[in-house]
N, C-alpha and C. Protein backbone atom coordinates (compact mmCIF):
# COMPACT_ATOMS: atom_id res chain seq x y z
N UNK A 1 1.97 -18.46 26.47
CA UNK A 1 3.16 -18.30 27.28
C UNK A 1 4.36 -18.01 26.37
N UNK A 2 5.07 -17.12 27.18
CA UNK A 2 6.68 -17.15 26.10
C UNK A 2 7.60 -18.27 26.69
N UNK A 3 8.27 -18.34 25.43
CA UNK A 3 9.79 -19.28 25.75
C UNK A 3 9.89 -18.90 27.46
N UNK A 4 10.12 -17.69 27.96
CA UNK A 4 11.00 -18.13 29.34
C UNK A 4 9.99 -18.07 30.62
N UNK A 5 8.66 -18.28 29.90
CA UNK A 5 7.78 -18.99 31.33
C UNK A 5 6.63 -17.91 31.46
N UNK A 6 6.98 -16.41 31.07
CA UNK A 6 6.10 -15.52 30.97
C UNK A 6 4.94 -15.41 30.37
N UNK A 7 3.58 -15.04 30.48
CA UNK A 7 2.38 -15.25 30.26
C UNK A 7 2.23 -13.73 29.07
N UNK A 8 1.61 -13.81 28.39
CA UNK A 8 1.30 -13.20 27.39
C UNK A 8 0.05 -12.29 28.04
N UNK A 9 -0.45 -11.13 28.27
CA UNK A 9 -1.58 -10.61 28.19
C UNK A 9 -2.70 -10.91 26.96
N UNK A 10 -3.79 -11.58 27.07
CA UNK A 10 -4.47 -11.76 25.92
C UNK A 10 -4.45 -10.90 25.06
N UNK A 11 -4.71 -9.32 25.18
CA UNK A 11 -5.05 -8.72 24.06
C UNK A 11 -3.60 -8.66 23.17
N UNK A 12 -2.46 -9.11 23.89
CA UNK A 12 -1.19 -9.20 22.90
C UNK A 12 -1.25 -10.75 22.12
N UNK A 13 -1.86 -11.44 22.71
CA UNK A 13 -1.76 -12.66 22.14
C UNK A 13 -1.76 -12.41 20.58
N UNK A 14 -0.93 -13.00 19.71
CA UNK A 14 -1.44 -13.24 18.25
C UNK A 14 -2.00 -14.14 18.06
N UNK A 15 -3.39 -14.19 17.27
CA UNK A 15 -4.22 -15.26 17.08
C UNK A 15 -4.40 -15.79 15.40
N UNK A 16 -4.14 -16.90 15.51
CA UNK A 16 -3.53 -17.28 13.69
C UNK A 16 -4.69 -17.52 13.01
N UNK A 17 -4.61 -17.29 12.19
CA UNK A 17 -5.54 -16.79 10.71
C UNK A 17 -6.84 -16.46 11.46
N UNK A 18 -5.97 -15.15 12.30
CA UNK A 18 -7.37 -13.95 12.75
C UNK A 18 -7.89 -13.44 11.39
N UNK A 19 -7.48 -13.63 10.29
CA UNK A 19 -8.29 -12.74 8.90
C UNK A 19 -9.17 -13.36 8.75
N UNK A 20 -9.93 -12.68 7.63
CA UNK A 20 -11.30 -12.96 7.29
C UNK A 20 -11.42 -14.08 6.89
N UNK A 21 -10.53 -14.96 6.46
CA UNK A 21 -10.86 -15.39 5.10
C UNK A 21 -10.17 -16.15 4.38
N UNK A 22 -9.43 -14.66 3.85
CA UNK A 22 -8.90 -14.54 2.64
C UNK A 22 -7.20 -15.39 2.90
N UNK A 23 -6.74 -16.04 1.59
CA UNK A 23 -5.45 -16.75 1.44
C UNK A 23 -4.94 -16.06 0.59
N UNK A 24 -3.47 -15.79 1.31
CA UNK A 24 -2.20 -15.23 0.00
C UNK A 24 -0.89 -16.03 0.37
N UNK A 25 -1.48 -16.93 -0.22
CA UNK A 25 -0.08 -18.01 -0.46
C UNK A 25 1.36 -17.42 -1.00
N UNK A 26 2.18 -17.81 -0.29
CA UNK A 26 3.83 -17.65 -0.68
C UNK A 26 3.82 -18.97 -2.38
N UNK A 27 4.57 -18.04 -3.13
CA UNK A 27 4.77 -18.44 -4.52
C UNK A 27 5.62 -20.25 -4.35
N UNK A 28 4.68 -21.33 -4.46
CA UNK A 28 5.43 -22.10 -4.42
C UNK A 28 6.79 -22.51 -5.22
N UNK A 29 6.78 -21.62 -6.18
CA UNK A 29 8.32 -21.73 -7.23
C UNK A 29 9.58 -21.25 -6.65
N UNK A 30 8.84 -19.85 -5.74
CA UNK A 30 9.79 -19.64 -5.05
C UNK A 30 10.81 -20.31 -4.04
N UNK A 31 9.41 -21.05 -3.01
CA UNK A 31 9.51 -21.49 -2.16
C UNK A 31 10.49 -22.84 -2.54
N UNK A 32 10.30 -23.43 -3.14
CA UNK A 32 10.98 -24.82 -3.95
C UNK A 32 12.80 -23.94 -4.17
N UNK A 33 13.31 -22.93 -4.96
CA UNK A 33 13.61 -22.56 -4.87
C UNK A 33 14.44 -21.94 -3.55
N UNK A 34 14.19 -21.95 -2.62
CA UNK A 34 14.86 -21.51 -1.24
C UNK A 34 14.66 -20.39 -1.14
N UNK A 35 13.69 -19.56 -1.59
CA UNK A 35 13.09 -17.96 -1.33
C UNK A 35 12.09 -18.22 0.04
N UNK A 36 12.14 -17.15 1.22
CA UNK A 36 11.47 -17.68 1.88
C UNK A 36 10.64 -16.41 2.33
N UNK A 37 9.55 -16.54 2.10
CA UNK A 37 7.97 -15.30 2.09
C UNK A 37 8.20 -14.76 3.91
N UNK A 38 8.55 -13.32 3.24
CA UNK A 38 8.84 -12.38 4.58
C UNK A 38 7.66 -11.73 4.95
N UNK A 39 6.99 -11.20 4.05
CA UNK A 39 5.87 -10.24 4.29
C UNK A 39 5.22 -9.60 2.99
N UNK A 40 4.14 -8.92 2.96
CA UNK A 40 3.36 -8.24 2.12
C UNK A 40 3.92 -6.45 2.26
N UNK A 41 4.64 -5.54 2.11
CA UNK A 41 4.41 -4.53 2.37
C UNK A 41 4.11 -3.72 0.76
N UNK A 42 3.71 -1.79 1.24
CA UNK A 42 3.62 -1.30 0.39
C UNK A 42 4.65 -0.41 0.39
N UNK A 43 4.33 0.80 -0.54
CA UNK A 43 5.95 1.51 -0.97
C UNK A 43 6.47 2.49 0.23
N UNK A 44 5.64 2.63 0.85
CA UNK A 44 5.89 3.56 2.00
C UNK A 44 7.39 2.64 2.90
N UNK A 45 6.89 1.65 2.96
CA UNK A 45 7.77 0.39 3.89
C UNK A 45 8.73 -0.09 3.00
N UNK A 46 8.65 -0.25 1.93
CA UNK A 46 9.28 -1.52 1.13
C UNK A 46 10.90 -1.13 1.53
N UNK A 47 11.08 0.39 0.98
CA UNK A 47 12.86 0.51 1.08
C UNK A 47 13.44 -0.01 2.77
N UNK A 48 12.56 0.20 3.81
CA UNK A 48 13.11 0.19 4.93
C UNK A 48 13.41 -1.47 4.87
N UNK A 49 12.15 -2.01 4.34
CA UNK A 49 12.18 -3.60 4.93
C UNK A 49 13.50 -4.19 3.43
N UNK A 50 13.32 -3.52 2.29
CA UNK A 50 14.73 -4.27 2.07
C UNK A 50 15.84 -3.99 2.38
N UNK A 51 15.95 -2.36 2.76
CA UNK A 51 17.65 -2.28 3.28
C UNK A 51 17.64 -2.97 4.39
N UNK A 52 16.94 -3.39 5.48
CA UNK A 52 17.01 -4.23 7.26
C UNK A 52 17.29 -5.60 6.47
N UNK A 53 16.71 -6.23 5.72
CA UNK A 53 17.09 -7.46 5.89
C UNK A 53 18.37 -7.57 4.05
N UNK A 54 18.79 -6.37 3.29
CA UNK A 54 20.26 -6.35 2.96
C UNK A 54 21.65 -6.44 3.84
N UNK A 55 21.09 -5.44 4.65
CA UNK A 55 21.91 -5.06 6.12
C UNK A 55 22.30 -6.64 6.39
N UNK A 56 21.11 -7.49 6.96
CA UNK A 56 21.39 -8.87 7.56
C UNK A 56 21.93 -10.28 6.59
N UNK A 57 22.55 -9.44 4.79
CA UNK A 57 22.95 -10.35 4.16
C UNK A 57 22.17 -11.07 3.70
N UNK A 58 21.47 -11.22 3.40
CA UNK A 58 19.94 -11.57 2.70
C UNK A 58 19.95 -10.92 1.16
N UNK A 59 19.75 -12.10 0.43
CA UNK A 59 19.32 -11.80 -0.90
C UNK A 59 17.84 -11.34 -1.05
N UNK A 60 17.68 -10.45 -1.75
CA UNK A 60 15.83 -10.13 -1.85
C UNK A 60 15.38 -10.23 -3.30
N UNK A 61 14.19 -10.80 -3.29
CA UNK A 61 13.10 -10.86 -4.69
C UNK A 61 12.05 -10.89 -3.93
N UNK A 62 11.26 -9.41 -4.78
CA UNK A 62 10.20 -8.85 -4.99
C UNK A 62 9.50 -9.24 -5.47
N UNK A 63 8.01 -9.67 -5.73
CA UNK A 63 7.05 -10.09 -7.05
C UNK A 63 5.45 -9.04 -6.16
N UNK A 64 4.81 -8.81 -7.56
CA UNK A 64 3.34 -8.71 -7.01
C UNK A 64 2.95 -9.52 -5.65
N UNK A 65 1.82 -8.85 -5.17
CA UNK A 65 1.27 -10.02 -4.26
C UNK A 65 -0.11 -10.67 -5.05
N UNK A 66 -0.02 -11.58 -4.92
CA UNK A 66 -0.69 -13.15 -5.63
C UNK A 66 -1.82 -12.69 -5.01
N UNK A 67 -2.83 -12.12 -5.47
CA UNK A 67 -4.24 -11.57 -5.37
C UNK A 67 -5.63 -12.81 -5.69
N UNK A 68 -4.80 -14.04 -5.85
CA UNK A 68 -5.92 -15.39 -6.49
C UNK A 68 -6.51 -15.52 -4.97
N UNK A 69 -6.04 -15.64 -4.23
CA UNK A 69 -6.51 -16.57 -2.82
C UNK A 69 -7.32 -15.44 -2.23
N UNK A 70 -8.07 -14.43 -2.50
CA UNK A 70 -8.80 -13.48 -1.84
C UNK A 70 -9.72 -13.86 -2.20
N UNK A 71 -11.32 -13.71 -1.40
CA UNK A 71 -12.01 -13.79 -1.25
C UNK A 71 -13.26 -12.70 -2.27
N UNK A 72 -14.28 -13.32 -2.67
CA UNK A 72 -15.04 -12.18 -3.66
C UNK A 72 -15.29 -10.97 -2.80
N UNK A 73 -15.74 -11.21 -1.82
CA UNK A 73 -16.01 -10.07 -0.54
C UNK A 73 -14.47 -8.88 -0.28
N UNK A 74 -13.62 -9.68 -1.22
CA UNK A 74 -12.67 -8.32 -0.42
C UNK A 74 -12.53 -7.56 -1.55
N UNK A 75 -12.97 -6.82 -2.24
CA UNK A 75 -13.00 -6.04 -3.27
C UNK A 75 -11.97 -4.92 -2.99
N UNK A 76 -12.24 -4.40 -1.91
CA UNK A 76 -11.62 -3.12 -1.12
C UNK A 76 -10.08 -3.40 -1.07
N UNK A 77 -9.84 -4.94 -0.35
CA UNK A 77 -8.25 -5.29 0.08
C UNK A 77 -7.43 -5.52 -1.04
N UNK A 78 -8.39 -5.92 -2.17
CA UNK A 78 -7.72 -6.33 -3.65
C UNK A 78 -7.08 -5.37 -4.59
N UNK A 79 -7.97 -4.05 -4.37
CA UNK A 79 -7.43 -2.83 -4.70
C UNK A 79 -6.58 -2.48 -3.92
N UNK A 80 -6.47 -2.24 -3.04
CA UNK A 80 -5.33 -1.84 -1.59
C UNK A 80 -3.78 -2.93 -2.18
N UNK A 81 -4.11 -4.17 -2.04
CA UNK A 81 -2.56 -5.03 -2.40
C UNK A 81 -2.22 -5.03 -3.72
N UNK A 82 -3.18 -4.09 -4.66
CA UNK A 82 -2.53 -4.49 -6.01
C UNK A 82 -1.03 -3.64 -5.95
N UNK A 83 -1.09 -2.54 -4.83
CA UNK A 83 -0.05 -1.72 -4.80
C UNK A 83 1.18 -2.43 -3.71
N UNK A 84 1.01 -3.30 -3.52
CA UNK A 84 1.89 -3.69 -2.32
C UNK A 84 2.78 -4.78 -3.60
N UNK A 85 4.00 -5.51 -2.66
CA UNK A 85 4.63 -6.03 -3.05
C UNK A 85 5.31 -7.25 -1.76
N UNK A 86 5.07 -8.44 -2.50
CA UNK A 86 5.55 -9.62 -1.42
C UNK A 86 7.17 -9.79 -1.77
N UNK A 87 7.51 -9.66 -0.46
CA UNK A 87 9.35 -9.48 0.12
C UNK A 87 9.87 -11.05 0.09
N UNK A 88 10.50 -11.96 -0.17
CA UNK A 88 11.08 -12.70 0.05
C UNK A 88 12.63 -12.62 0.18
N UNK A 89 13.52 -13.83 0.63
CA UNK A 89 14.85 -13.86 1.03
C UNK A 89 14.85 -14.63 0.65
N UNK A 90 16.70 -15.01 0.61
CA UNK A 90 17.85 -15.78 0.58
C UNK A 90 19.06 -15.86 0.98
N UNK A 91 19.30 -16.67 1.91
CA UNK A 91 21.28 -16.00 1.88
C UNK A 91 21.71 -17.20 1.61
């Protein structure tokens, strides 16, 4: 259900840790820190998602995405995120 009483169609439902598996933990140094883990994107996305949340006054740091918490089976996704980059904030 949403906040104002409305029913969700299942196939919209989001279902939490629908992934395989695999864990990519937010950098706890960060996190201790007051950085707070926005998302995983790659370069195609990255400029949009940091100018939207510059726009909203938000400090941003970038790091690799933390590739430890994947699974041996994802060989494929490991190559795919070595190119991505995890977004965090601050204001």
């Amino acid at each position: 259900m949403e906040p104002d009483g409305c029913a969700v169609p299942l196939h919209q439902e989001r279902q939490p840790k629908s992934y395989t598996g695999c864990d990519i933990p937010a950098d706890p140094e960060l996190v201790a820190e007051g950085w707070q883990f926005r998302c995983n994107t790659d370069h195609s996305r990255l400029n949009d998602v940091v100018d939207t949340y510059k726009e909203l006054g938000f400090e941003i740091h970038l790091e690799p995405v933390n590739l430890t918490g994947l699974s041996s089976d994802c060989g494929g996704c490991a190559s795919l995120l070595q190119t991505f980059s995890a977004v965090y904030t601050k204001k």
